[in-house]
C-alpha atoms as a PDB file:
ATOM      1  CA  UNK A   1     -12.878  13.023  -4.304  1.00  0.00           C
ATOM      2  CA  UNK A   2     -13.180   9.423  -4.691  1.00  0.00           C
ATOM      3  CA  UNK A   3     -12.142   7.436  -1.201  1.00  0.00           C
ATOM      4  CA  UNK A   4     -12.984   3.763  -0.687  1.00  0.00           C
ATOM      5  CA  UNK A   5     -14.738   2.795   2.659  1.00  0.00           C
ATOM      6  CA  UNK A   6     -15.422  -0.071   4.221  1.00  0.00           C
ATOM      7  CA  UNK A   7     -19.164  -0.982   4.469  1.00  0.00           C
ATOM      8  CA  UNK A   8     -20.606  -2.115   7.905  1.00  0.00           C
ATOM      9  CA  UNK A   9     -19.137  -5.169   8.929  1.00  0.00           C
ATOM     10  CA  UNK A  10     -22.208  -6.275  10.957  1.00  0.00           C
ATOM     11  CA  UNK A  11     -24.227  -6.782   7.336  1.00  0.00           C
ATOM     12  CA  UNK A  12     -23.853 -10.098   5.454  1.00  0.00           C
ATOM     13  CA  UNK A  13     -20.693 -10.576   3.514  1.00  0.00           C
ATOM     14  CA  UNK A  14     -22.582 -10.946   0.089  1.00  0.00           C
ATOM     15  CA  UNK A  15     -24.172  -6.815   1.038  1.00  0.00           C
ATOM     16  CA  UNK A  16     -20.480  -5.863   1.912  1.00  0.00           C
ATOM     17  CA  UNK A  17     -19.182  -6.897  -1.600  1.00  0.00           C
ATOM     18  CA  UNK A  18     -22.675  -5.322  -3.590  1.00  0.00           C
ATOM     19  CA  UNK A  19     -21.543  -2.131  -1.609  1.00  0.00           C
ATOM     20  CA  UNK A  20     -17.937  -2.327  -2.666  1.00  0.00           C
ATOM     21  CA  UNK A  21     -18.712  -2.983  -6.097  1.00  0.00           C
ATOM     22  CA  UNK A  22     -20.957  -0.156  -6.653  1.00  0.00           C
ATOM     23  CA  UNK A  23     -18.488   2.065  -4.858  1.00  0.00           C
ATOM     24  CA  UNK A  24     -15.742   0.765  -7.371  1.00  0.00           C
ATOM     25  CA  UNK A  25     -18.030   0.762 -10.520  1.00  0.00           C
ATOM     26  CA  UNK A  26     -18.667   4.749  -9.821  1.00  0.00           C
ATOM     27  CA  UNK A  27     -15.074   5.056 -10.036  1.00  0.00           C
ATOM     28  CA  UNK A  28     -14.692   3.155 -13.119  1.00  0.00           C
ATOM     29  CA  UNK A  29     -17.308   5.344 -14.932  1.00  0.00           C
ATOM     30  CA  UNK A  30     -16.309   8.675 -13.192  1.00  0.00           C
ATOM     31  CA  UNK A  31     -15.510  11.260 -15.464  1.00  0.00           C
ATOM     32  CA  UNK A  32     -12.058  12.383 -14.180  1.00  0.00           C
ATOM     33  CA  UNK A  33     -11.532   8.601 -15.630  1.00  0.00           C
ATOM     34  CA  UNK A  34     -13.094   9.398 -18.499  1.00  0.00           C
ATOM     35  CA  UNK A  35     -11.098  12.309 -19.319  1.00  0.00           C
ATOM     36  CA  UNK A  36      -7.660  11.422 -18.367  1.00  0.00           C
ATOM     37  CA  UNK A  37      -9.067   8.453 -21.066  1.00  0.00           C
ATOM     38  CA  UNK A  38      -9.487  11.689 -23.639  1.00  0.00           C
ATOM     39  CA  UNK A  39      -6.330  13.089 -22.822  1.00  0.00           C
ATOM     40  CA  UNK A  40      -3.900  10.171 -23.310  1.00  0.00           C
ATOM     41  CA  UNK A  41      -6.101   8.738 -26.219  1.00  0.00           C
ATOM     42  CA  UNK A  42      -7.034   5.211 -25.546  1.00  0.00           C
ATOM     43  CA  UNK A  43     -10.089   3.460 -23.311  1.00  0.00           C
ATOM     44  CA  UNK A  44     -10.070   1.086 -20.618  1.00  0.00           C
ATOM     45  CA  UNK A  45      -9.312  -1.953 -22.692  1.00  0.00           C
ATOM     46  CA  UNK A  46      -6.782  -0.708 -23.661  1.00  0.00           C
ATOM     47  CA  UNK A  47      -4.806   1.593 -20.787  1.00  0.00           C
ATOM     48  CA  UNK A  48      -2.922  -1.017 -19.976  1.00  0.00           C
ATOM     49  CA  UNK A  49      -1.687  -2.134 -23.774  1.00  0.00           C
ATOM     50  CA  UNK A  50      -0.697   1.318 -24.448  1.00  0.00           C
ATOM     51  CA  UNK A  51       1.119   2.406 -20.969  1.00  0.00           C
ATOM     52  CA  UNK A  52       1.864  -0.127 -18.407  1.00  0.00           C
ATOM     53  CA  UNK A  53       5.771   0.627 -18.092  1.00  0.00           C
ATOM     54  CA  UNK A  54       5.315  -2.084 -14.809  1.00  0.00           C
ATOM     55  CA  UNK A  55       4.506  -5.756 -16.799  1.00  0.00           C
ATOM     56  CA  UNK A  56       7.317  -6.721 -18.944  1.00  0.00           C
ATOM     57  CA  UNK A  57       7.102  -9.007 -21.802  1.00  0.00           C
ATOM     58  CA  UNK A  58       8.253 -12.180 -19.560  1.00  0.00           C
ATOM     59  CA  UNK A  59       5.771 -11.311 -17.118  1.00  0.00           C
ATOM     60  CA  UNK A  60       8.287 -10.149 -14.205  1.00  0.00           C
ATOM     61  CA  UNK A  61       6.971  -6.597 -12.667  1.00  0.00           C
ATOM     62  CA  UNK A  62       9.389  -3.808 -12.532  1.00  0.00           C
ATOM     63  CA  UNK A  63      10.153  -1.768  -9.527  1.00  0.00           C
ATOM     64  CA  UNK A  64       8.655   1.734  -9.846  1.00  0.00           C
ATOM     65  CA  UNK A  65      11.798   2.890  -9.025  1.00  0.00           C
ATOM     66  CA  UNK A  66      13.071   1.649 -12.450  1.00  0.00           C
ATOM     67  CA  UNK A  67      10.612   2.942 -14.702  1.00  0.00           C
ATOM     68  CA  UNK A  68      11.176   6.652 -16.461  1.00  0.00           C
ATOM     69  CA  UNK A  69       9.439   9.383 -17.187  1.00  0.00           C
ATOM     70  CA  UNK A  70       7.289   9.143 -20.292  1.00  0.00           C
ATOM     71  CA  UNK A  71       7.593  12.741 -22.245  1.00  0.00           C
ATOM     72  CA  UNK A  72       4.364  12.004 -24.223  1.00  0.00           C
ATOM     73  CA  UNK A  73       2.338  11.866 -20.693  1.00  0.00           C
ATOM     74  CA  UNK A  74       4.909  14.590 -19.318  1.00  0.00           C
ATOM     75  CA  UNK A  75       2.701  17.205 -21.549  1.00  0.00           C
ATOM     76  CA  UNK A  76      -0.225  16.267 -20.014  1.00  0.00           C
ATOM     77  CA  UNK A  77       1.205  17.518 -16.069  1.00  0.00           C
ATOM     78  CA  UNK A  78      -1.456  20.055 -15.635  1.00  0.00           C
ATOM     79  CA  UNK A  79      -4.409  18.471 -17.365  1.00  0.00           C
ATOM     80  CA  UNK A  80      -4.226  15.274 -15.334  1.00  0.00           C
ATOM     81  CA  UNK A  81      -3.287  16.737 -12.157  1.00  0.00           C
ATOM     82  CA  UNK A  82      -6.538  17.932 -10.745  1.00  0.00           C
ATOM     83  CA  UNK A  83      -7.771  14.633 -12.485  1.00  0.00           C
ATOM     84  CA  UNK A  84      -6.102  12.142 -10.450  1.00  0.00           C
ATOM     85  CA  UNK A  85      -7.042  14.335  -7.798  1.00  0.00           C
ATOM     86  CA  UNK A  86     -10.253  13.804  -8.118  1.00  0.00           C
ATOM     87  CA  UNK A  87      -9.727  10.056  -7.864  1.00  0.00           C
ATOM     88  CA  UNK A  88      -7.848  10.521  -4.605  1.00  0.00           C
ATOM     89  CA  UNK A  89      -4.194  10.272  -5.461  1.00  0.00           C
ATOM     90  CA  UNK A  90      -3.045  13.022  -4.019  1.00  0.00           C
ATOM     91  CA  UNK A  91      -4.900  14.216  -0.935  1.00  0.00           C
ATOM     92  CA  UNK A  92      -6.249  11.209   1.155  1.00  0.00           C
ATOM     93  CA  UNK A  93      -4.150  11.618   4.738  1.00  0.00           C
ATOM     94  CA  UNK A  94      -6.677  11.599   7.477  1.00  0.00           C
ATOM     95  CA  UNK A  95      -8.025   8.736   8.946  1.00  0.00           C
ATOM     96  CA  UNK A  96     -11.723   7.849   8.761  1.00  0.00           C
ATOM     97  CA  UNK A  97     -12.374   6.590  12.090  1.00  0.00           C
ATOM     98  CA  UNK A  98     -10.471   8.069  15.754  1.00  0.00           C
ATOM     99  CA  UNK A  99      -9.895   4.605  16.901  1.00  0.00           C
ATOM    100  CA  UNK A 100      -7.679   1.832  15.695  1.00  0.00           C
ATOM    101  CA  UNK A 101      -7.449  -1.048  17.445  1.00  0.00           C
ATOM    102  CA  UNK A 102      -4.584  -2.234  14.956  1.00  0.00           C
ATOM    103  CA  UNK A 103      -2.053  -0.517  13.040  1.00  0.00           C
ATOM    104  CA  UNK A 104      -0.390  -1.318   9.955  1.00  0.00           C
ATOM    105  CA  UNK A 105       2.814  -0.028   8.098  1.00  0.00           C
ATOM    106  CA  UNK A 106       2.452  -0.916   4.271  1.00  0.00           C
ATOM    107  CA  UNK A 107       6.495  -1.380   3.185  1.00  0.00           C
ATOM    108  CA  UNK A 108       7.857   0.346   0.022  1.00  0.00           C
ATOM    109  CA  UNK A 109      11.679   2.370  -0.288  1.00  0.00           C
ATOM    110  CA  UNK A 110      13.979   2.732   2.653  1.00  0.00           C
ATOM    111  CA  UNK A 111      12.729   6.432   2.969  1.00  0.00           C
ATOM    112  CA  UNK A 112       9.232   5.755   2.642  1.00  0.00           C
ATOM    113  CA  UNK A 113       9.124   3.025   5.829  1.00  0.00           C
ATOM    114  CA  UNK A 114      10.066   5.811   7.876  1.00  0.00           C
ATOM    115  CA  UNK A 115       8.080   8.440   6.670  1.00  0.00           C
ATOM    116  CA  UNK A 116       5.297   6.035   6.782  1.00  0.00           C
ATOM    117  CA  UNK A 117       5.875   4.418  10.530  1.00  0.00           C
ATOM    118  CA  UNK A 118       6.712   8.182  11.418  1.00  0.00           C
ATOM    119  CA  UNK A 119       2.734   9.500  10.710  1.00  0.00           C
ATOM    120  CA  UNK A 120       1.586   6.716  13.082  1.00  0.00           C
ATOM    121  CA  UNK A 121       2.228   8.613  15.757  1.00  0.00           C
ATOM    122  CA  UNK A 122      -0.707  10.880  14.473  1.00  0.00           C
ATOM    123  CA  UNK A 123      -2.801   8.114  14.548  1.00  0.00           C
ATOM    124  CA  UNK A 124      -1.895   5.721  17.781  1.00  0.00           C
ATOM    125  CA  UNK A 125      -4.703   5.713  20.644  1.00  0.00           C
ATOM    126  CA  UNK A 126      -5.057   4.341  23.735  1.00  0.00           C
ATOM    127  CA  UNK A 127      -7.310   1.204  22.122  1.00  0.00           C
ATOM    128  CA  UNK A 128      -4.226   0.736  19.967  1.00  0.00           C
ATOM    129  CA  UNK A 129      -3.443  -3.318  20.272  1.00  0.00           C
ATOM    130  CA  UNK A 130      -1.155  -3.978  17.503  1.00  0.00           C
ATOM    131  CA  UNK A 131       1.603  -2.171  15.578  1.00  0.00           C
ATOM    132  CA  UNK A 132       2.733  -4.093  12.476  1.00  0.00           C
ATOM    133  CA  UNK A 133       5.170  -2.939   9.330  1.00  0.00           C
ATOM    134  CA  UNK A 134       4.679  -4.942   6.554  1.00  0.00           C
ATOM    135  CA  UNK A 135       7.481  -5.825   4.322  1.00  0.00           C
ATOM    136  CA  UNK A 136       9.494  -8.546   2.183  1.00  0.00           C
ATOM    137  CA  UNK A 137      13.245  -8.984   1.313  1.00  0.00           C
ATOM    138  CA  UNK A 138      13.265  -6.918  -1.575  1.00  0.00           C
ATOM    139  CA  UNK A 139      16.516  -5.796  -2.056  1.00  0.00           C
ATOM    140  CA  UNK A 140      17.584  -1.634  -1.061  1.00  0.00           C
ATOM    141  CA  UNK A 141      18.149  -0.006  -4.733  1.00  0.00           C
ATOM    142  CA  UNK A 142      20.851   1.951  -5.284  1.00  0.00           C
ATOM    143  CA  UNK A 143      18.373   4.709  -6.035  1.00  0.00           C
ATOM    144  CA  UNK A 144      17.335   4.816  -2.551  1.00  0.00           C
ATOM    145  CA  UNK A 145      20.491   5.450  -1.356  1.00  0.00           C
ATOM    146  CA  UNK A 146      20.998   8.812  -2.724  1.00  0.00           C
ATOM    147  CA  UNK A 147      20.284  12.140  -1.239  1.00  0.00           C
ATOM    148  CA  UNK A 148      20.481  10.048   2.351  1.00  0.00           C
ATOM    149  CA  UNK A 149      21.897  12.857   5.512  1.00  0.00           C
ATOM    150  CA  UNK A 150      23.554   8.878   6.634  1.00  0.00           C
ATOM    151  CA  UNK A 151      24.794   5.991   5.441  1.00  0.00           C
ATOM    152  CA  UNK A 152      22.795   2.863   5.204  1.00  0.00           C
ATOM    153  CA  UNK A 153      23.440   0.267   7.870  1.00  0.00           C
ATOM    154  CA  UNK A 154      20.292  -2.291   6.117  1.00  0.00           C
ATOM    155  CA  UNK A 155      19.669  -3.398   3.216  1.00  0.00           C
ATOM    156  CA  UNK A 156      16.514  -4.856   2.361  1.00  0.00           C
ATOM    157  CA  UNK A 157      13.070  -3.576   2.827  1.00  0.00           C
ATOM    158  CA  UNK A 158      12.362  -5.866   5.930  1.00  0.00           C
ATOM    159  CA  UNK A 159      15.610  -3.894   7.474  1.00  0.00           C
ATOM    160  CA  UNK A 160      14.359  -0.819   6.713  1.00  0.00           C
ATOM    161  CA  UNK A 161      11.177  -1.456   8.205  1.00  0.00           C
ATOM    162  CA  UNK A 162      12.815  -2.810  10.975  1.00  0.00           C
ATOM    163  CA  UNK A 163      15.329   0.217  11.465  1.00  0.00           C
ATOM    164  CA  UNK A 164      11.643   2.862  11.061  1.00  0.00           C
ATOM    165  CA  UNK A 165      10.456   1.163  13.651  1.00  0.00           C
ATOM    166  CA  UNK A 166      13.564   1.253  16.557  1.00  0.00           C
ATOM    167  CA  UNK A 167      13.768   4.593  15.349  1.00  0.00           C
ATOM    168  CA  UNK A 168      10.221   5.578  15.894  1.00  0.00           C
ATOM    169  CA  UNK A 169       8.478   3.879  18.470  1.00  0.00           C
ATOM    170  CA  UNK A 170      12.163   3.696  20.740  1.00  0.00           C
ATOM    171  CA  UNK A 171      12.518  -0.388  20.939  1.00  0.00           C
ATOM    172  CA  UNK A 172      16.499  -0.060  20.403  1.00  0.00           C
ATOM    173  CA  UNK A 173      17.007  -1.918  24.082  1.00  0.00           C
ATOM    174  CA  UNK A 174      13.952  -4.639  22.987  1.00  0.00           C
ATOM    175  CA  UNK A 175      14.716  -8.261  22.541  1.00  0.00           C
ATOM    176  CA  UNK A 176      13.236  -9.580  19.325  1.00  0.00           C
ATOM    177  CA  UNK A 177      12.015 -12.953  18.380  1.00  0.00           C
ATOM    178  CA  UNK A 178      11.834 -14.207  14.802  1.00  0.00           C
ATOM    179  CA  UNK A 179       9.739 -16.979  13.189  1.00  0.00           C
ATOM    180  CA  UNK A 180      12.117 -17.273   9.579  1.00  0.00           C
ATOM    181  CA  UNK A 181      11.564 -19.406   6.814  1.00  0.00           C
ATOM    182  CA  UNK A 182      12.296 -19.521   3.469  1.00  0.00           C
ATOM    183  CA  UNK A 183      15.132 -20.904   1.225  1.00  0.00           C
ATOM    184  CA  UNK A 184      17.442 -19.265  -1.675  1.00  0.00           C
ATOM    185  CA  UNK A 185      14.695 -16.730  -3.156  1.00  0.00           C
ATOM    186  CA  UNK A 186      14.238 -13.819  -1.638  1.00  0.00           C
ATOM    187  CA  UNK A 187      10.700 -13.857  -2.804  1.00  0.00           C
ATOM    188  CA  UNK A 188      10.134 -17.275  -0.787  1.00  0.00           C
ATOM    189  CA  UNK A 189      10.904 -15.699   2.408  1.00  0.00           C
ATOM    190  CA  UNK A 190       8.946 -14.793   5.205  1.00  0.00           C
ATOM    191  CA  UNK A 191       9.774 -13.824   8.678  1.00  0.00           C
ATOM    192  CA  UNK A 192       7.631 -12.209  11.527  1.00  0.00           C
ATOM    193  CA  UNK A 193      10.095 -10.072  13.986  1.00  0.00           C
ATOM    194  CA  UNK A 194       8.487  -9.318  16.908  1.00  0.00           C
ATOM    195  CA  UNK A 195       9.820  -6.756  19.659  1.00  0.00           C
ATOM    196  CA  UNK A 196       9.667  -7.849  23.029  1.00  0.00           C
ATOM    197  CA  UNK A 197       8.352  -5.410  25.403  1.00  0.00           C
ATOM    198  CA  UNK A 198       5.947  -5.182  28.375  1.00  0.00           C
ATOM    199  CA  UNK A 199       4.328  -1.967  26.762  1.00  0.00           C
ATOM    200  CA  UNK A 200       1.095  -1.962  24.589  1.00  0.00           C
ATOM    201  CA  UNK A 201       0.871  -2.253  21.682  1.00  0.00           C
ATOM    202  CA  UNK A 202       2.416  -5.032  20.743  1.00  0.00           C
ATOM    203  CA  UNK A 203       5.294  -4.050  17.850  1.00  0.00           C
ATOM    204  CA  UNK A 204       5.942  -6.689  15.060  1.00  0.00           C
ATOM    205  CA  UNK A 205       7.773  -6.577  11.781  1.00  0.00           C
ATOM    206  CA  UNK A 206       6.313  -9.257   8.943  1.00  0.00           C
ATOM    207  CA  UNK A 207       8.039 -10.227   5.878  1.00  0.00           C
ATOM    208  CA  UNK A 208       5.456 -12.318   3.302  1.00  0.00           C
ATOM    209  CA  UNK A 209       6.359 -14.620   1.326  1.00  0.00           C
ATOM    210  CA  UNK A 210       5.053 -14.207  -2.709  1.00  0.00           C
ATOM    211  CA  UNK A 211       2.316 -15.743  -4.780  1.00  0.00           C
ATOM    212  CA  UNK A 212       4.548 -15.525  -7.523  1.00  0.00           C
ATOM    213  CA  UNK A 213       8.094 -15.727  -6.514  1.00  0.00           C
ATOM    214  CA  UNK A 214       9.581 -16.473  -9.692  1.00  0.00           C
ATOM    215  CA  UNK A 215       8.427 -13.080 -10.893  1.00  0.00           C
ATOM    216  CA  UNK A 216       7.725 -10.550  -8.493  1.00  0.00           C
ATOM    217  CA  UNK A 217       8.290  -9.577  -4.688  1.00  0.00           C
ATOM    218  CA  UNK A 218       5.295 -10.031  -2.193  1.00  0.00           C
ATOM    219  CA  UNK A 219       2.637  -7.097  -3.213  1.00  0.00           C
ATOM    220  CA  UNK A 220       0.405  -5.614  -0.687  1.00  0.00           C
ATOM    221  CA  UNK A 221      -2.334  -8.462  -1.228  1.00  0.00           C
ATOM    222  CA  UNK A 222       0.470 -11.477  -0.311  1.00  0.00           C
ATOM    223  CA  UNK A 223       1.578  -9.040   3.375  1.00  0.00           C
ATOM    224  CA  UNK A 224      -2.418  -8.887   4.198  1.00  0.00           C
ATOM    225  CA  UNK A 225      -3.024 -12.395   3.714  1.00  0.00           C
ATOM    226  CA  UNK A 226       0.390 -13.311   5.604  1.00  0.00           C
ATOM    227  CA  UNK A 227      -0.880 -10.847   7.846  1.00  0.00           C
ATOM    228  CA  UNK A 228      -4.288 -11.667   8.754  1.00  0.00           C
ATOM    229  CA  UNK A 229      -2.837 -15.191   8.867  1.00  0.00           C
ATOM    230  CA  UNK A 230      -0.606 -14.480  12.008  1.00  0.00           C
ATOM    231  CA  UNK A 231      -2.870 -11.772  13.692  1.00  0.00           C
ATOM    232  CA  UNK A 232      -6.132 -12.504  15.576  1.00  0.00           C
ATOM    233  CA  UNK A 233      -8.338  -9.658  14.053  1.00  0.00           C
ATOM    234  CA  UNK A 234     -12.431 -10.188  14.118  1.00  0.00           C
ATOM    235  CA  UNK A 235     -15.219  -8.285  12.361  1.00  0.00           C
ATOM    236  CA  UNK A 236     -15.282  -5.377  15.814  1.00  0.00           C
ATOM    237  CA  UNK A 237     -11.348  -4.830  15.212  1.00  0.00           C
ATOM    238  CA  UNK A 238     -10.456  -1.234  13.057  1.00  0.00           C
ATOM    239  CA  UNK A 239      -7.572  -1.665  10.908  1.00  0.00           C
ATOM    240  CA  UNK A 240      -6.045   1.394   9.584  1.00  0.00           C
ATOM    241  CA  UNK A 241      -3.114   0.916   7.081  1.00  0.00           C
ATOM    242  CA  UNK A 242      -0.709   3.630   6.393  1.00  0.00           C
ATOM    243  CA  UNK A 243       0.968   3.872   3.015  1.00  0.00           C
ATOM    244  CA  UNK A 244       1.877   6.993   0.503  1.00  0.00           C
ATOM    245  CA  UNK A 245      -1.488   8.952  -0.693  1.00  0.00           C
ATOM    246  CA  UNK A 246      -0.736   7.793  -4.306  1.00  0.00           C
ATOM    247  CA  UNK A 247      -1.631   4.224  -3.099  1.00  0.00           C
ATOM    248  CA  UNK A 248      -4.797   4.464  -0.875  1.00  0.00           C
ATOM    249  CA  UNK A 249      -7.498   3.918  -3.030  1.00  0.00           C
ATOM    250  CA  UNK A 250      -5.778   0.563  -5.003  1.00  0.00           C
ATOM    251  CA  UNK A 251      -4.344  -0.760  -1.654  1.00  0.00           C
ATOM    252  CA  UNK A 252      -7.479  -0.831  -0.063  1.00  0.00           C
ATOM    253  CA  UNK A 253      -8.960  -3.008  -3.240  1.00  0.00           C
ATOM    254  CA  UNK A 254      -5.776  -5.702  -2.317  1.00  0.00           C
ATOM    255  CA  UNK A 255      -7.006  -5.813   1.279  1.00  0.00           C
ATOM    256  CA  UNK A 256     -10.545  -6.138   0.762  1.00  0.00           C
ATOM    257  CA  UNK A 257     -10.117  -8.661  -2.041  1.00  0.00           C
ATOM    258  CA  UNK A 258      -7.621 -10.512  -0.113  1.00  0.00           C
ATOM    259  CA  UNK A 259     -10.099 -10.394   3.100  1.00  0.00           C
ATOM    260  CA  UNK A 260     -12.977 -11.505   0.883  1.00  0.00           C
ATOM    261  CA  UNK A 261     -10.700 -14.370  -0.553  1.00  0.00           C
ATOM    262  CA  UNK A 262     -10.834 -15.198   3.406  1.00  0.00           C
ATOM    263  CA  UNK A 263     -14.429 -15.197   3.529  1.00  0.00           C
ATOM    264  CA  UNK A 264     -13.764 -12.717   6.652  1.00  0.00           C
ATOM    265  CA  UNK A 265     -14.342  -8.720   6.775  1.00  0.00           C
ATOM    266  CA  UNK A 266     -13.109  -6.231   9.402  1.00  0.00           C
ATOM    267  CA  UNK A 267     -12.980  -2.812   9.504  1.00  0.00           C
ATOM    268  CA  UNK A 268     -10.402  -1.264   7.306  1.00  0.00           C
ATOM    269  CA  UNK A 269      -9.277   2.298   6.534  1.00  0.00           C
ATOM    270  CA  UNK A 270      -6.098   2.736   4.183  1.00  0.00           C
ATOM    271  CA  UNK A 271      -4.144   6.799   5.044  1.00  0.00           C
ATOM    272  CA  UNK A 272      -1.444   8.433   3.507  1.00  0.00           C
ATOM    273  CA  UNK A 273       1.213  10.053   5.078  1.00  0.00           C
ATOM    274  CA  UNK A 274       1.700  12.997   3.011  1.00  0.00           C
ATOM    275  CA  UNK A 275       0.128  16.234   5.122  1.00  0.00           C
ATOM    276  CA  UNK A 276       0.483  19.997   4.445  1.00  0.00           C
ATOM    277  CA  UNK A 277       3.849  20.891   2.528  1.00  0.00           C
ATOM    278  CA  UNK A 278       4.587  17.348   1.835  1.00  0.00           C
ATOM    279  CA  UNK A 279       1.231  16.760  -0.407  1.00  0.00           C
ATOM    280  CA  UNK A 280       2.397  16.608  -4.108  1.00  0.00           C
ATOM    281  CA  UNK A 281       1.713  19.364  -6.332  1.00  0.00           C
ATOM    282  CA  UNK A 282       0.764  19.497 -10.131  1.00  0.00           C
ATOM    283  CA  UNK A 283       4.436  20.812 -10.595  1.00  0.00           C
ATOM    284  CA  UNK A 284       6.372  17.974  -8.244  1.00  0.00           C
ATOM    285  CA  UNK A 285       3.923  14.924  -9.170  1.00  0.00           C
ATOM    286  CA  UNK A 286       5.302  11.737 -10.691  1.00  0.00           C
ATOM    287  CA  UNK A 287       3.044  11.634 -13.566  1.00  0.00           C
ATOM    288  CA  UNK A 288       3.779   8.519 -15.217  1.00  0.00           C
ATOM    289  CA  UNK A 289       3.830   6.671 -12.036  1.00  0.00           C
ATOM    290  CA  UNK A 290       0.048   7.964 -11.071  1.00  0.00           C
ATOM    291  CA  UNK A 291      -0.841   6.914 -14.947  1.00  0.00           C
ATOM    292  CA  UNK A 292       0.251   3.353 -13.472  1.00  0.00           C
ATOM    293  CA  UNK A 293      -1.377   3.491 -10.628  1.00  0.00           C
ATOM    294  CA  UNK A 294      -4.741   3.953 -12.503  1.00  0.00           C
ATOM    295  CA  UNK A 295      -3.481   1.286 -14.344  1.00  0.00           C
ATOM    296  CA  UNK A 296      -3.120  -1.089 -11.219  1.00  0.00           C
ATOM    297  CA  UNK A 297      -6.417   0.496  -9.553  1.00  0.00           C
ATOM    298  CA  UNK A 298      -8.075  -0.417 -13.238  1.00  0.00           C
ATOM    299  CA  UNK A 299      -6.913  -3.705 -13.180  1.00  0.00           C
ATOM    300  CA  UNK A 300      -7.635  -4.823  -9.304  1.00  0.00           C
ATOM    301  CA  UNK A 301     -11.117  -3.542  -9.593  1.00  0.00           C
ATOM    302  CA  UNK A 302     -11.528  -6.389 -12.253  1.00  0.00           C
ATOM    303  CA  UNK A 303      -9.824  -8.460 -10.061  1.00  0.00           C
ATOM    304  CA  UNK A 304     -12.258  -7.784  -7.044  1.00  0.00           C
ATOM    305  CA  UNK A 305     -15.263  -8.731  -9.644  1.00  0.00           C
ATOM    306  CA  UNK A 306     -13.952 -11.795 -10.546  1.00  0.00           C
ATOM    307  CA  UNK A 307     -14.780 -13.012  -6.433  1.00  0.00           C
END
């Protein structure tokens, strides 16, 4: 199973990026990639062409929440499952290293911030300095409301985040302190709530502003550079990100480019939260949405090679 690690942060920033590559390039030329290539009948120039359901024609990204299933991939469930598999999609939950000295809570659907904050109790130590969800303003869908055992008292991501982390972590009686700006577009916003407590860690909730806010919300590369922006992290800190397994391999390509943007590297291990039951099976996967995952993983690999 293909799982992207960080290489030794003690070795010259030119090595780190050599490493990378070559990690990424064995990916690219894997042959689960190669096959799930076969099976939907195109190649990696064109992928993206032939089944990106994200990128519309004006350039504005889609929510994956609004993009439907595709019954000419559908037939393809049990072919491509062990496939993506193979590429990590599915089964990446347990954290590299035993020690993180910061934490991080990678944003997506109201239910998702809380299963996501939720799993870092299986991962919080006593070297644990830093606690951080990262979010944005998007707006709660109505799809996310459905199938909820409550009714929503939040509705954007940040509030969900926000709501994970009372919930979790037991800060309902902290005060909070909030560095806002921004102006009429959600996307321009950004906002770092921080819980105050006398306990460590330290518990913060950050909402990053976009690159492109005329077309898309933040993305996980605009919360790690707002993110390593307002945090004090050197090349000895361990920075473990939590997100859904489905993610782990092209979320940790947005962080690393985004540190080597920086000219800075730490190290950095990305987790999902799904464990035991709660791993997806070839009968319950989304398939379309891990075809566009490859897609994005396809596509930020480039984007790391163009540094």
């Amino acid at each position: 199973m293909f799982r992207f690690k960080m290489p030794d942060t003690t070795l010259p920033i030119t090595e780190q990026a050599i490493i990378l590559r070559d990690q990424f390039d064995s990916f690219i030329k894997s042959d689960a990639i190669s096959d799930i290539l076969s099976i939907l009948d195109t190649d990696l120039n064109n992928i993206r062409e032939k089944y990106d359901a994200r990128r519309q024609s004006n350039g504005v990204v889609r929510e994956l929440h609004d993009i439907k299933k595709n019954k000419a991939i559908e037939k393809y469930r049990y072919e491509l499952y062990p496939l993506f598999t193979e590429l990590g999609f599915i089964n990446i939950n347990k954290p590299i290293k035993k020690t993180h000295s910061h934490i991080i809570v990678l944003g997506g659907s109201y239910s998702a911030c809380h299963q996501r904050t939720s799993y870092v109790h299986n991962i919080i130590d006593d070297s644990t300095l830093y606690i951080d969800g990262l979010a944005c303003y998007r707006p709660i869908n109505p799809v996310e409301r459905k199938n909820l055992p409550h009714t929503l008292t939040c509705d954007s991501e940040f509030g969900a985040m926000t709501e994970a982390f009372i919930n979790a972590f037991s800060l309902e009686s902290a005060d909070v302190h909030e560095e806002f700006d921004g102006d009429r577009n959600i996307n321009n916003i950004s906002n770092i709530r921080t819980f105050i407590t006398e306990r460590t860690p330290k518990y913060r909730i950050m909402a990053a502003p976009s690159a492109e806010p005329d077309k898309r919300r933040a993305n996980t590369a605009d919360t790690l550079k707002f993110y390593m922006d307002n945090t004090d992290i050197s090349v000895n800190s361990t920075v473990i990100a939590v997100t859904d397994n489905i993610y782990c391999n092209r979320q940790f390509i947005q962080l690393v480019y985004e540190m080597f943007k920086a000219n800075t590297t730490f190290n950095l291990d990305v987790v999902g939260y799904r464990c035991g039951d709660n791993v997806e099976t070839a009968d319950n996967y989304k398939v379309n949405q891990h075809v566009q995952e490859l897609i994005a993983t396809i596509n930020w690999i480039n984007k790391f090679n163009t540094i």
